[in-house]
Protein backbone atom coordinates (compact mmCIF):
# COMPACT_ATOMS: atom_id res chain seq x y z
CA UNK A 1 -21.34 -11.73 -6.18
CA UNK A 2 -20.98 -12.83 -9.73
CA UNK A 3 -17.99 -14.10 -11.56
CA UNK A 4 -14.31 -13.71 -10.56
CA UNK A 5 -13.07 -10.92 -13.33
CA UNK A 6 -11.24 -12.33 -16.08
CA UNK A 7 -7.49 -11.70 -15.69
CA UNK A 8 -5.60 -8.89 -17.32
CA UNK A 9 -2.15 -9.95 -19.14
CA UNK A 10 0.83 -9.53 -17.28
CA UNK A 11 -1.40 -9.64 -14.19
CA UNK A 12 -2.05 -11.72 -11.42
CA UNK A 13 -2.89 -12.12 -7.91
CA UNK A 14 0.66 -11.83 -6.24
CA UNK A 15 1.17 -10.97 -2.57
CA UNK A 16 1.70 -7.48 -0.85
CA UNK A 17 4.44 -9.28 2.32
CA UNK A 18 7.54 -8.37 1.93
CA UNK A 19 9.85 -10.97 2.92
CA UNK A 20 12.57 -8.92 3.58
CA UNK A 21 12.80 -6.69 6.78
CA UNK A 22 16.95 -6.58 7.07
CA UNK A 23 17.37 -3.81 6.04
CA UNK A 24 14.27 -1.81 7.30
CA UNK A 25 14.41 -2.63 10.78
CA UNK A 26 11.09 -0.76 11.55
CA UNK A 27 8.99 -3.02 9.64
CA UNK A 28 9.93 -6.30 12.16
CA UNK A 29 6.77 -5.34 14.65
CA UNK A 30 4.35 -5.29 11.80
CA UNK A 31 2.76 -8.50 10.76
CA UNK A 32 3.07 -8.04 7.26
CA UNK A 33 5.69 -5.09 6.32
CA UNK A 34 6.19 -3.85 2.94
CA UNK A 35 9.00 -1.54 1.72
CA UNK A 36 7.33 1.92 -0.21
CA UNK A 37 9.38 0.22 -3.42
CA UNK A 38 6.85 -3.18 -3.53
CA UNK A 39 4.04 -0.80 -2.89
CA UNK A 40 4.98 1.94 -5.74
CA UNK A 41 5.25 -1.37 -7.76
CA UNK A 42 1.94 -2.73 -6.61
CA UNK A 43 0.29 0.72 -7.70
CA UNK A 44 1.98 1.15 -10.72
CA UNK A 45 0.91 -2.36 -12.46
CA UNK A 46 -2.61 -2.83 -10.21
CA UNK A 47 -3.98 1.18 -9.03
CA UNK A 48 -5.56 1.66 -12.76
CA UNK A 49 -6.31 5.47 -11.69
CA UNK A 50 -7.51 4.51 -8.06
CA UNK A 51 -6.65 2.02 -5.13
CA UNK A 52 -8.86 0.77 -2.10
CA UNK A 53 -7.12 -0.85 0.34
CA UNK A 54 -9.39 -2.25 3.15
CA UNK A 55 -6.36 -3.07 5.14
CA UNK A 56 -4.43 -0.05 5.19
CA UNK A 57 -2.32 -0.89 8.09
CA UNK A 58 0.35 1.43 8.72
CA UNK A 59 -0.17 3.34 5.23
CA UNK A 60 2.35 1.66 2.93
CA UNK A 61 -0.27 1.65 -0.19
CA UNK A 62 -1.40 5.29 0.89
CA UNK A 63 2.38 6.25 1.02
CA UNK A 64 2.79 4.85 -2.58
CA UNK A 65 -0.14 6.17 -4.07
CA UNK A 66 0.25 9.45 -2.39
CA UNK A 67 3.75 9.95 -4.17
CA UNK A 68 2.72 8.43 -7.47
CA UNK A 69 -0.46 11.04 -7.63
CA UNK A 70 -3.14 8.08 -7.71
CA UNK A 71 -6.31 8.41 -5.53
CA UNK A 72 -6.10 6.18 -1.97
CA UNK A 73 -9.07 5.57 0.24
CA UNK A 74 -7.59 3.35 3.19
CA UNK A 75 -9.71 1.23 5.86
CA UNK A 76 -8.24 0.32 9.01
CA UNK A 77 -9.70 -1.67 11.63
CA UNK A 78 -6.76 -1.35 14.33
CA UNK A 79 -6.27 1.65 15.78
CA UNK A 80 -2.64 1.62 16.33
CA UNK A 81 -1.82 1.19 12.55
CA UNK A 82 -4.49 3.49 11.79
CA UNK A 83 -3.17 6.09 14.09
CA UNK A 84 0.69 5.84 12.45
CA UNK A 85 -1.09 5.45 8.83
CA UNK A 86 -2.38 8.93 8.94
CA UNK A 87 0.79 9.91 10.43
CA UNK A 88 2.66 8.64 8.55
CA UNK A 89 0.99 10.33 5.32
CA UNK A 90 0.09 13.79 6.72
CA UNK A 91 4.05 13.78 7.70
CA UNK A 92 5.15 12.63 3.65
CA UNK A 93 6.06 15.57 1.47
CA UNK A 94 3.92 16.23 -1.67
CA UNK A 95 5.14 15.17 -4.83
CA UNK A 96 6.89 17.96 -6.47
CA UNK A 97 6.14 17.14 -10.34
């Protein structure tokens, strides 16, 4: 597929986990939670006007980008995450500004 892309200063590969559920109890039954913070974060520094996200799990990304105003196209190959992704982001108010 050609040659990894040169990296961008100031960014890097960093991972998405959050390694702190305390204080979001709900994310302790996903395998790799994320708090909407990390993933506005995440889309701030790395969207670039658009995100993919072929693990969209139970939306986190989507949830960021959707309140940031970026484009989001999610894949999901579980149903159960899909199912509370789209949920999840039909239920999220529109940004207001």
């Amino acid at each position: 597929f050609g040659e990894w892309p040169k990296s961008i200063p100031g960014r890097r590969v960093i991972t998405s986990k959050c390694l702190s559920v305390e204080s979001e109890p709900r994310l302790k039954w996903h395998p790799t939670p994320m708090r909407i913070s990390h993933a506005k974060w995440l889309v701030h520094w790395w969207g670039d006007g658009g995100v993919v996200d072929p693990f969209a799990g139970s939306g986190s990304i989507g949830m960021a980008c959707k309140e940031l105003k970026i484009p989001y196209v999610g894949f999901e190959i579980n149903e159960t995450y899909s199912k509370f992704g789209n949920e999840r982001l039909a239920a999220a108010p529109e940004p207001w500004c």
